[in-house]
Protein backbone atom coordinates (compact mmCIF):
# COMPACT_ATOMS: atom_id res chain seq x y z
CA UNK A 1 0.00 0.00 0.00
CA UNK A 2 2.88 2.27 0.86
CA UNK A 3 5.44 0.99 -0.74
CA UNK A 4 5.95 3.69 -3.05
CA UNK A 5 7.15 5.89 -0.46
CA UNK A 6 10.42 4.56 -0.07
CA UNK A 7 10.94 5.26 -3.87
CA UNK A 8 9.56 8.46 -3.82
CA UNK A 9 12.34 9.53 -1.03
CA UNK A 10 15.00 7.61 -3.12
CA UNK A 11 14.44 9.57 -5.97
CA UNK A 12 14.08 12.64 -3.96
CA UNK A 13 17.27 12.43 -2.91
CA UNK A 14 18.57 11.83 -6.01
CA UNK A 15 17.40 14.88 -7.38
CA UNK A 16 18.95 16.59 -4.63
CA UNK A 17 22.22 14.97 -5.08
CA UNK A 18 22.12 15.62 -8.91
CA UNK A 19 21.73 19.37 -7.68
CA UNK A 20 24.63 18.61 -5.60
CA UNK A 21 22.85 19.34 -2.63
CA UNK A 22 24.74 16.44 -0.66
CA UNK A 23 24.03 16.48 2.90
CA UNK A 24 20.31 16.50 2.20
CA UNK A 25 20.40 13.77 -0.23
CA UNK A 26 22.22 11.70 2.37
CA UNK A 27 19.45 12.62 4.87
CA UNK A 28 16.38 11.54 2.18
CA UNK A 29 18.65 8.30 2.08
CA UNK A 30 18.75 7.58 5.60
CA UNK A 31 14.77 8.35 5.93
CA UNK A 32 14.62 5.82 2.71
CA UNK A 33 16.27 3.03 4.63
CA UNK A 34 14.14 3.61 7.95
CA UNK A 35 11.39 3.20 6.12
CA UNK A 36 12.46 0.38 4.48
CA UNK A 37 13.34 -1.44 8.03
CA UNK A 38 10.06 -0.43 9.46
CA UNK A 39 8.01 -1.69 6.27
CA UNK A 40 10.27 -4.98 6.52
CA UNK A 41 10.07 -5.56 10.27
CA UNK A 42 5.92 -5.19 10.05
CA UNK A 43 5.76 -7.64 6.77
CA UNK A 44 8.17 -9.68 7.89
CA UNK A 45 6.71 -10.62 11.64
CA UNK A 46 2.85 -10.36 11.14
CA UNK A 47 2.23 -10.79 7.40
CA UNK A 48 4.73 -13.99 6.98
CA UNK A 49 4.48 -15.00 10.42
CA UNK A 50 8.72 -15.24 10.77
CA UNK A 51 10.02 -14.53 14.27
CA UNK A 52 12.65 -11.91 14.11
């Protein structure tokens, strides 16, 4: 359902890195990879059932 968001922020930040604003583009990529834990960590333990 959300899943888009984590590519939306990716290519966020690589607009902002093509504009060589670099700091900020490292910041949209951190966000980018706390979303994708949190997305991972909620699929992963209630939609598959896995015990992480």
């Amino acid at each position: 359902m959300y899943m888009f968001l984590p590519f939306l922020t990716a290519l966020i930040g690589l607009v902002l890195v093509w504009f060589e604003k670099r700091i900020a583009g490292l910041g949209m990529l951190a966000i980018t990879v706390i979303i994708l834990i949190v997305w991972f960590r909620f699929h992963a333990t209630n939609h598959l059932n896995i015990s992480l």
